[in-house]
C-alpha atoms as a PDB file:
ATOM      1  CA  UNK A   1      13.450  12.297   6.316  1.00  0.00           C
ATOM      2  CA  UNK A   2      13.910   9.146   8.728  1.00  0.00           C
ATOM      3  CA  UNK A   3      16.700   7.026   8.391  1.00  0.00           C
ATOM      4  CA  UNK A   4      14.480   4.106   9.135  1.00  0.00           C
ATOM      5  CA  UNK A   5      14.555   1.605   6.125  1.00  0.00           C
ATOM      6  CA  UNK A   6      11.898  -1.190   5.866  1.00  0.00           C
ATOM      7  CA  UNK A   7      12.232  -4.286   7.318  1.00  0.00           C
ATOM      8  CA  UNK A   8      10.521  -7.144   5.726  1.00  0.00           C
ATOM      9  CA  UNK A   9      10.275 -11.392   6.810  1.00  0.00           C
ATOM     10  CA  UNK A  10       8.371 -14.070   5.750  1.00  0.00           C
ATOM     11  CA  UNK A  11       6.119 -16.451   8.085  1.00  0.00           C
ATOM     12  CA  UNK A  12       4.413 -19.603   7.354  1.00  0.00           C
ATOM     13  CA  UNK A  13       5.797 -19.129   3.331  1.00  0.00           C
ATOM     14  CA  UNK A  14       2.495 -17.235   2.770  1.00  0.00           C
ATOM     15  CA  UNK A  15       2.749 -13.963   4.975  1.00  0.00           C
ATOM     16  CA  UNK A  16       4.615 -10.999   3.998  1.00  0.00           C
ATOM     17  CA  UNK A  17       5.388  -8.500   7.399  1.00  0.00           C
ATOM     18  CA  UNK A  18       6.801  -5.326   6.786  1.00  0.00           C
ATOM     19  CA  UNK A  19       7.761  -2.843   9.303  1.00  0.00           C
ATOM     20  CA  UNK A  20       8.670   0.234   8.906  1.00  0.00           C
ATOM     21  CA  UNK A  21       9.063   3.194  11.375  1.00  0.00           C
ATOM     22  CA  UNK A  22       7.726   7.084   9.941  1.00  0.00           C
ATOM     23  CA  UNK A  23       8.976  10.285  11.849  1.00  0.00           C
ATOM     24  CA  UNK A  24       5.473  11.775  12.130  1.00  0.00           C
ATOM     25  CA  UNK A  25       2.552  11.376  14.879  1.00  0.00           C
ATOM     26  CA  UNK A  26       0.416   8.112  14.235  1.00  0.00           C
ATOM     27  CA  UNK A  27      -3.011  10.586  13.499  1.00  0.00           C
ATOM     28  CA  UNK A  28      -0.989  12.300  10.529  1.00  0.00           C
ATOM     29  CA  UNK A  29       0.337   8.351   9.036  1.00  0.00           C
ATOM     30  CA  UNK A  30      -3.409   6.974   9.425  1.00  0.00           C
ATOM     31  CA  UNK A  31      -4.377  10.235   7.333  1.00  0.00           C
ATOM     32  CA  UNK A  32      -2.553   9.134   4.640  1.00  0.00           C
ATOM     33  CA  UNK A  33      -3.834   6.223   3.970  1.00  0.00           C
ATOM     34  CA  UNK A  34      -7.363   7.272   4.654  1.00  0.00           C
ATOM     35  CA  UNK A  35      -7.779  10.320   2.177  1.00  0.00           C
ATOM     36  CA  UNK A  36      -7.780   9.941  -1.881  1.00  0.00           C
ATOM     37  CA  UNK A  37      -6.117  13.251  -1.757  1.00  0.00           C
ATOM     38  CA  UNK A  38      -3.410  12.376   0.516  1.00  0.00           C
ATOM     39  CA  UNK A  39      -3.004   8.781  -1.563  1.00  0.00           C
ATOM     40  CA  UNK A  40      -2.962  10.185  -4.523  1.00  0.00           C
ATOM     41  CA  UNK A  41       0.562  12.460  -4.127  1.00  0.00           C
ATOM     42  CA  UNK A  42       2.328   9.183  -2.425  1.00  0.00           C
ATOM     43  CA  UNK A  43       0.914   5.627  -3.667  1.00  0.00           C
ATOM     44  CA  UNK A  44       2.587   3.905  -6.313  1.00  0.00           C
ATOM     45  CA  UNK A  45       6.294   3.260  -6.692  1.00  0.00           C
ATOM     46  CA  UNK A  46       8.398   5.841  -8.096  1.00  0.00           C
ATOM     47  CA  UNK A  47       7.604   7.293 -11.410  1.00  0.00           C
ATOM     48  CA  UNK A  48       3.760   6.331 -11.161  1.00  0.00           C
ATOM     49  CA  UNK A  49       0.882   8.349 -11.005  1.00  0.00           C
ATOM     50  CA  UNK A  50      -2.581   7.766  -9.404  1.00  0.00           C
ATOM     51  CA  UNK A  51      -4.575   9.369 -11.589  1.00  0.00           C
ATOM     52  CA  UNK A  52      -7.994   7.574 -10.375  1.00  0.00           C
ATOM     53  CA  UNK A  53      -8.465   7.017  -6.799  1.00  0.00           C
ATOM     54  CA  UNK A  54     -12.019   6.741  -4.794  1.00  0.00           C
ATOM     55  CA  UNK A  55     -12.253   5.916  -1.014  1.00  0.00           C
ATOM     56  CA  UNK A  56     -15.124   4.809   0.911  1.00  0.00           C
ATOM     57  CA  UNK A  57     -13.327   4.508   4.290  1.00  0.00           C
ATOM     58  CA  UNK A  58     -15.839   1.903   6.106  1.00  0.00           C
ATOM     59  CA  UNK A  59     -16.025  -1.718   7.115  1.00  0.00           C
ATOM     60  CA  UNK A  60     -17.493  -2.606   3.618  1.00  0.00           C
ATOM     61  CA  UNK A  61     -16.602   0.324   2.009  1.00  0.00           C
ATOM     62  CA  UNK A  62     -14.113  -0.139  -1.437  1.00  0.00           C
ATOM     63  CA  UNK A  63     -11.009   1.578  -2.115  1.00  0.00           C
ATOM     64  CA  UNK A  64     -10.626   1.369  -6.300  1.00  0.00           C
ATOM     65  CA  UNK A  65      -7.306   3.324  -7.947  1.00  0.00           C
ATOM     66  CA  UNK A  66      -4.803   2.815 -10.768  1.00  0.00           C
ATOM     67  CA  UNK A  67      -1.869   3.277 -10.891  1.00  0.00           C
ATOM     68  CA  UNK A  68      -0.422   4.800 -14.333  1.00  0.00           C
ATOM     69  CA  UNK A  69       3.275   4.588 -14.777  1.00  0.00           C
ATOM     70  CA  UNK A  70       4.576   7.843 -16.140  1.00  0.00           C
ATOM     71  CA  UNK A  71       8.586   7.659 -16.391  1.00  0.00           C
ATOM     72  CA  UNK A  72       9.583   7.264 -19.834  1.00  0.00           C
ATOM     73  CA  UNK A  73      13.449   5.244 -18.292  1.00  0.00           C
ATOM     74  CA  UNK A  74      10.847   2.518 -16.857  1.00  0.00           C
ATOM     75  CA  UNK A  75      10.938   1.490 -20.981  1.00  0.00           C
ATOM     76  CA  UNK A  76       8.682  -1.335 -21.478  1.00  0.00           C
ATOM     77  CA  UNK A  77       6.658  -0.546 -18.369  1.00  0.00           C
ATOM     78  CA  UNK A  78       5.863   3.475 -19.321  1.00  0.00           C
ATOM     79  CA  UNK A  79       2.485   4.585 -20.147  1.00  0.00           C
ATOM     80  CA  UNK A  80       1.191   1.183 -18.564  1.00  0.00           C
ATOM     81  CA  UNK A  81      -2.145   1.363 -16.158  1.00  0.00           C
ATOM     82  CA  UNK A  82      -2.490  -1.149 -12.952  1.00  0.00           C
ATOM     83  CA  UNK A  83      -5.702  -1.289 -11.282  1.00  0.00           C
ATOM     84  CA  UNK A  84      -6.432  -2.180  -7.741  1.00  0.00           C
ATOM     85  CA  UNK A  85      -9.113  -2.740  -5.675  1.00  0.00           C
ATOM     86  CA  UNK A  86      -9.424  -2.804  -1.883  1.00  0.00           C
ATOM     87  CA  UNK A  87     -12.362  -4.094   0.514  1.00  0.00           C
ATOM     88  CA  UNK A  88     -12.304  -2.427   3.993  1.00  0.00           C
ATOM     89  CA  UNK A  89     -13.183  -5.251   6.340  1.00  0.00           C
ATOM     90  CA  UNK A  90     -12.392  -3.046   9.757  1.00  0.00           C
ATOM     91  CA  UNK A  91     -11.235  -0.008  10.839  1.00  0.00           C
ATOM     92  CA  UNK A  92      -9.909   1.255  14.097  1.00  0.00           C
ATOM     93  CA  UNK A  93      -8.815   4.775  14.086  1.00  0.00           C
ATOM     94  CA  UNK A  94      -6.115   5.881  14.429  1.00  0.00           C
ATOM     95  CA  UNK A  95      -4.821   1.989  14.776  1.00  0.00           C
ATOM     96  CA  UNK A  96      -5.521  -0.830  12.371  1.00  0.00           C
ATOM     97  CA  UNK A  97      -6.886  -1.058   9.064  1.00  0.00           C
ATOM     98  CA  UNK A  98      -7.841  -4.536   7.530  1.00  0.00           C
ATOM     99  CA  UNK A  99      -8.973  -4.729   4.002  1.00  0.00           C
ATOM    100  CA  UNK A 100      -9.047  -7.354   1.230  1.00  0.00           C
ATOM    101  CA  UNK A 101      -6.395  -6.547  -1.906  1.00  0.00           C
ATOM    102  CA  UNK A 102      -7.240  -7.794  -5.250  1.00  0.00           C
ATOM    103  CA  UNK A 103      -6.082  -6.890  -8.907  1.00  0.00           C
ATOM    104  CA  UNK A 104      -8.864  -5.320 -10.365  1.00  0.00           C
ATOM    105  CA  UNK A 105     -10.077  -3.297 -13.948  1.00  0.00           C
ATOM    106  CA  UNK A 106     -11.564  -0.250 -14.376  1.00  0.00           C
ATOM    107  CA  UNK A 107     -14.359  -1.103 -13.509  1.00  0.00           C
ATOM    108  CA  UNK A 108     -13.366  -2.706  -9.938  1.00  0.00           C
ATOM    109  CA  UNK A 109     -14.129  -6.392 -11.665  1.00  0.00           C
ATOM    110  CA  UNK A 110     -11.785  -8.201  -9.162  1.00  0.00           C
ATOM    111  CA  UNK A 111      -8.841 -10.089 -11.896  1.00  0.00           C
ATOM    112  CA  UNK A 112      -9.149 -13.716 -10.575  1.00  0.00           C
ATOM    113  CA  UNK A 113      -5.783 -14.935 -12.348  1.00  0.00           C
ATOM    114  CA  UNK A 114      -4.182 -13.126 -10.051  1.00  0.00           C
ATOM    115  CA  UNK A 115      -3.509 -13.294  -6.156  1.00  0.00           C
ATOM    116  CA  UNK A 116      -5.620 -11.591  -3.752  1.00  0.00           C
ATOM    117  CA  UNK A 117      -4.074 -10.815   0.095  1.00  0.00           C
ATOM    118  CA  UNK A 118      -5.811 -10.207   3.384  1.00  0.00           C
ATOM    119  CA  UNK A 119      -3.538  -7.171   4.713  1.00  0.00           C
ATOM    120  CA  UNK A 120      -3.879  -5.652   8.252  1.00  0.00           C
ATOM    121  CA  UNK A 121      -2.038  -2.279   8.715  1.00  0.00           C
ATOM    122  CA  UNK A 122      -1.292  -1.542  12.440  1.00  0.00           C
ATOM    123  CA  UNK A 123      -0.262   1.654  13.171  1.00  0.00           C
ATOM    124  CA  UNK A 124       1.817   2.162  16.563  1.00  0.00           C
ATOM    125  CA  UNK A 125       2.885   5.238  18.472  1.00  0.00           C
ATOM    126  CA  UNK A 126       6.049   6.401  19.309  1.00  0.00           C
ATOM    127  CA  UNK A 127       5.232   9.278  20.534  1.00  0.00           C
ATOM    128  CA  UNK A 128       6.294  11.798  17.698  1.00  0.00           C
ATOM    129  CA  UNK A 129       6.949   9.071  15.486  1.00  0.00           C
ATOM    130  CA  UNK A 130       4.573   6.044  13.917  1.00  0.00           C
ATOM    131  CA  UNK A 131       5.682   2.203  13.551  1.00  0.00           C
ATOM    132  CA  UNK A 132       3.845   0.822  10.888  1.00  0.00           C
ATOM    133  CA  UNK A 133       3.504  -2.767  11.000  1.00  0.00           C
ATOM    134  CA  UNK A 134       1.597  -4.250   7.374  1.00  0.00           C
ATOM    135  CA  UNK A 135       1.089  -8.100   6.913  1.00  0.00           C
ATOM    136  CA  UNK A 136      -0.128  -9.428   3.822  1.00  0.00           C
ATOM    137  CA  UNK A 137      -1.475 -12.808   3.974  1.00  0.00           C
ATOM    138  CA  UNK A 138      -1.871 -15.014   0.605  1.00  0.00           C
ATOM    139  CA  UNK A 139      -3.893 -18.071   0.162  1.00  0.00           C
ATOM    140  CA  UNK A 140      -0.871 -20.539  -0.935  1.00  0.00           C
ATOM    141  CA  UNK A 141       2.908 -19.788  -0.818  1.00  0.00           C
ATOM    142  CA  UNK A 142       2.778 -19.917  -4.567  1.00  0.00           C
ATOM    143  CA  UNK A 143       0.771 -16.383  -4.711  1.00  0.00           C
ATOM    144  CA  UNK A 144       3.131 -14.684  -2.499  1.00  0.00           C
ATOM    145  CA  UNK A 145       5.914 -15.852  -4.857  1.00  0.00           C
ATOM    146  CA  UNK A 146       4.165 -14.517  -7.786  1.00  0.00           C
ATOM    147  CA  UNK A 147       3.667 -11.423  -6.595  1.00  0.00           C
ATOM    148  CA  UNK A 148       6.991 -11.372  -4.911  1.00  0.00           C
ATOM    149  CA  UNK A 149       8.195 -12.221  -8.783  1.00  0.00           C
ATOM    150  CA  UNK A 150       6.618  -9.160 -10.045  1.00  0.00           C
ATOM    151  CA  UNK A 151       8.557  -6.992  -8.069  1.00  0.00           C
ATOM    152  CA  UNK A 152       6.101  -5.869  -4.881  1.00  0.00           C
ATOM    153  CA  UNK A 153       8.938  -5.836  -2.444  1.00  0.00           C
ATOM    154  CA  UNK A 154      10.563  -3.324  -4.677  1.00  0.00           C
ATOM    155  CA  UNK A 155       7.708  -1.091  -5.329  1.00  0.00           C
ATOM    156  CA  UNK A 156       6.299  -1.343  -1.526  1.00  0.00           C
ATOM    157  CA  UNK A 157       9.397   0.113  -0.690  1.00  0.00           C
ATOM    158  CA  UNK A 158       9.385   2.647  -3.246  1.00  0.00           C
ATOM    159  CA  UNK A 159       5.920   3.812  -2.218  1.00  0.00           C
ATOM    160  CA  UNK A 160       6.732   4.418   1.667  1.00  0.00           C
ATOM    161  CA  UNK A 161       9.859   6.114   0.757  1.00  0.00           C
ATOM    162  CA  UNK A 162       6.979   8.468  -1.178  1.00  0.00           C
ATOM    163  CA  UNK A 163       5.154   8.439   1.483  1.00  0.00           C
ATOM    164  CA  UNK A 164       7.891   9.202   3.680  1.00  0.00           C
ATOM    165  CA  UNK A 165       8.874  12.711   1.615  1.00  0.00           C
ATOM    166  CA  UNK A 166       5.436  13.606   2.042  1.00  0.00           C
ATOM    167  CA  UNK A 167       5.229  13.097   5.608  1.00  0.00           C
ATOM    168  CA  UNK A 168       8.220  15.057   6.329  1.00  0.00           C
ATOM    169  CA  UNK A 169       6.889  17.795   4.239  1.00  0.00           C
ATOM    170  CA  UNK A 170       4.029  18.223   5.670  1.00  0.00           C
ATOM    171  CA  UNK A 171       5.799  18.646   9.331  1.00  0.00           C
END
């Protein structure tokens, strides 16, 4: 497992960076997030499940998934369902990915009320090892807060630790 831990700033009160550095080649860390397989056994914080997730990896193309939390010690949270929706807007492989996030239903029906974030995901090489730099633009400081208030940082973290396990299993 790599000892790296995530490292996360703020710019302009509306961009989240996060940085975080995987031991695996950068193909194998694009893969991941590229494949509903692959996204399925990592995505989510700890003690959720994906138990829908489609990909149509292409500028254009929609990523649609929820997120089903399944620990019965996250009380009031177990047994609830989050639903997310992504919008490819380009795609460099194995390098960048750029997508529109939104809060979404089951039926991908973006949720308005809530904020929406322009992310690019650039994935360096180190050799055997991958730096993944993610920054999430929001339109107004105020949506970063909220989401920030909901406990993201948390559950980002949570997820590429997941992701993280996997990786080094898969070596």
């Amino acid at each position: 497992m790599s000892d790296n831990v995530m490292v996360s700033s703020v710019e302009n009160d509306r961009v989240l960076v996060l940085e975080r550095v995987f031991d695996a080649p950068r193909d194998l860390v694009f893969r991941m997030f590229k494949e509903s397989e692959h996204l399925k056994r990592w995505w989510g914080p700890k003690g959720w499940e994906i138990p829908v997730c489609t990909i149509d990896f292409r500028p254009g193309g929609v990523w649609h998934y929820s997120m089903k939390c399944v620990d019965q010690n996250q009380g009031q949270f177990y047994g609830m369902e989050s639903w997310g929706k992504g919008v490819y807007k380009e795609i460099v492989e194995p390098e960048t990915i750029t997508y529109t996030d939104y809060f979404s239903d089951a039926e991908g029906n973006i949720n308005e009320s809530m904020p929406a974030s322009q992310i690019t995901m650039n994935f360096i090489d180190l050799g055997n090892k991958t730096k993944l730099v993610s920054r999430s633009e929001y339109v107004s400081a105020e949506a970063l807060k909220t989401v920030m208030d909901m406990g993201m940082l948390q559950g980002i973290t949570e997820t590429w630790n997941r992701l993280d396990e996997l990786l080094e299993s898969l070596k």
